[in-house]
Protein backbone atom coordinates (compact mmCIF):
# COMPACT_ATOMS: atom_id res chain seq x y z
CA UNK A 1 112.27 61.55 -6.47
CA UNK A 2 108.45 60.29 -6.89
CA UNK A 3 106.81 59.61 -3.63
CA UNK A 4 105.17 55.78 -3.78
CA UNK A 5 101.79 55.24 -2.36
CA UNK A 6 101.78 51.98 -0.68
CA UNK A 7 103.87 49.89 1.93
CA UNK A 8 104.50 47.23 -1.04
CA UNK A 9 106.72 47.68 -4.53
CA UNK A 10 107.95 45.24 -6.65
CA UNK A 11 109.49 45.77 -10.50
CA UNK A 12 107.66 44.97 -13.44
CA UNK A 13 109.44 42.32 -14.57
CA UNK A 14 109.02 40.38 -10.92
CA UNK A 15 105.69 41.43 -10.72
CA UNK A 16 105.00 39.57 -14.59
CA UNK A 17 106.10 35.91 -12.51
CA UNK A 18 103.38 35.82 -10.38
CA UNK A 19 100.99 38.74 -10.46
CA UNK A 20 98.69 36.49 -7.79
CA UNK A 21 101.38 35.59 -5.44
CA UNK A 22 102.13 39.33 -4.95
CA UNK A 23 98.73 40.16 -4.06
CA UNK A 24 98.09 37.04 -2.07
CA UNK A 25 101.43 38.23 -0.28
CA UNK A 26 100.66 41.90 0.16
CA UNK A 27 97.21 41.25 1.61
CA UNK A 28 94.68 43.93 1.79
CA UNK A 29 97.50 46.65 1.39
CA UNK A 30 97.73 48.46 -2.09
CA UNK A 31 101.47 47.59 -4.33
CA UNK A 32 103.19 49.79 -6.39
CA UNK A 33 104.45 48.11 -9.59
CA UNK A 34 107.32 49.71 -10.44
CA UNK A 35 108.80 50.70 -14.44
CA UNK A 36 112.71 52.13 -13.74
CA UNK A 37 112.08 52.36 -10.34
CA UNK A 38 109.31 54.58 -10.84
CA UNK A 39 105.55 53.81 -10.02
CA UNK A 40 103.84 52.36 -13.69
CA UNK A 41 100.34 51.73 -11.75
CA UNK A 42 99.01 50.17 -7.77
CA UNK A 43 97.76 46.68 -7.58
CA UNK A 44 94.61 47.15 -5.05
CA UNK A 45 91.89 44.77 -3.77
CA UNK A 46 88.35 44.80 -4.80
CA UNK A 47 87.29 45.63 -1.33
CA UNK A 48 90.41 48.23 -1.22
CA UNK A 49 89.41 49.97 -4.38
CA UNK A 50 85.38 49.88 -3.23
CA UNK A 51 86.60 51.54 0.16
CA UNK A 52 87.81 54.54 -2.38
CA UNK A 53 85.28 54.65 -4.22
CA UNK A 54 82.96 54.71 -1.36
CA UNK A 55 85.19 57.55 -0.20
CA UNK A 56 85.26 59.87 -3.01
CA UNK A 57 81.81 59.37 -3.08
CA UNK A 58 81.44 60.65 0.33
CA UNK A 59 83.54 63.60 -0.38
CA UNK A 60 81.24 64.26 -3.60
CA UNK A 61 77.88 64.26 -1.30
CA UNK A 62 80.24 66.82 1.56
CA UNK A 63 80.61 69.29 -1.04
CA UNK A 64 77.16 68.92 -2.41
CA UNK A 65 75.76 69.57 1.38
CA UNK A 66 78.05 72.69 1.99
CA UNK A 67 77.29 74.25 -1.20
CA UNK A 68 73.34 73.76 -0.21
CA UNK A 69 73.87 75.01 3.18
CA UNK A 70 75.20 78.56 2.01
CA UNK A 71 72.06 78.47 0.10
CA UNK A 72 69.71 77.55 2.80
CA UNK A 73 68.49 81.06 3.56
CA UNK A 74 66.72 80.77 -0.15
CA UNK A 75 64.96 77.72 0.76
CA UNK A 76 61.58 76.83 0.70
CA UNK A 77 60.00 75.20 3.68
CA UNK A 78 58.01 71.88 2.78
CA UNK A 79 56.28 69.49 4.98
CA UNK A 80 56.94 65.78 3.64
CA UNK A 81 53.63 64.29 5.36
CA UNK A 82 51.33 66.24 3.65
CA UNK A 83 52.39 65.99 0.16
């Protein structure tokens, strides 16, 4: 069994009726669509799918700091007001 990522699903072929109903109904919460009772693709907000984008983002900058900190003992001190 596939695990579905959202509180919402509705088949394909319901979904094709009224694509903007079933967002208006599910509100800000992501909906799988489903193919054969199997997840074909998630119906998300803009301001849903800008909140993960934001957020793997974040995560990209995280790892970017951590891999600079184990570096930080090669550093090179610099003073920003007197450039």
């Amino acid at each position: 069994m596939q695990t579905i990522y959202a509180d919402y699903s509705i088949s394909m072929s319901e979904f094709k009726k009224n694509p903007a109903q079933v967002l208006k109904t599910a509100g800000e919460k992501p909906v799988a669509v489903l193919n054969h009772n199997r997840p074909a693709f998630y119906m998300i907000t803009p301001k849903l799918f800008e909140a993960l984008v934001e957020e793997l983002a974040d995560r990209d900058l995280i790892e970017l700091t951590r891999q600079r900190l184990l570096k930080k003992d090669t550093a090179i001190e610099v003073d920003i007001d007197h450039i």
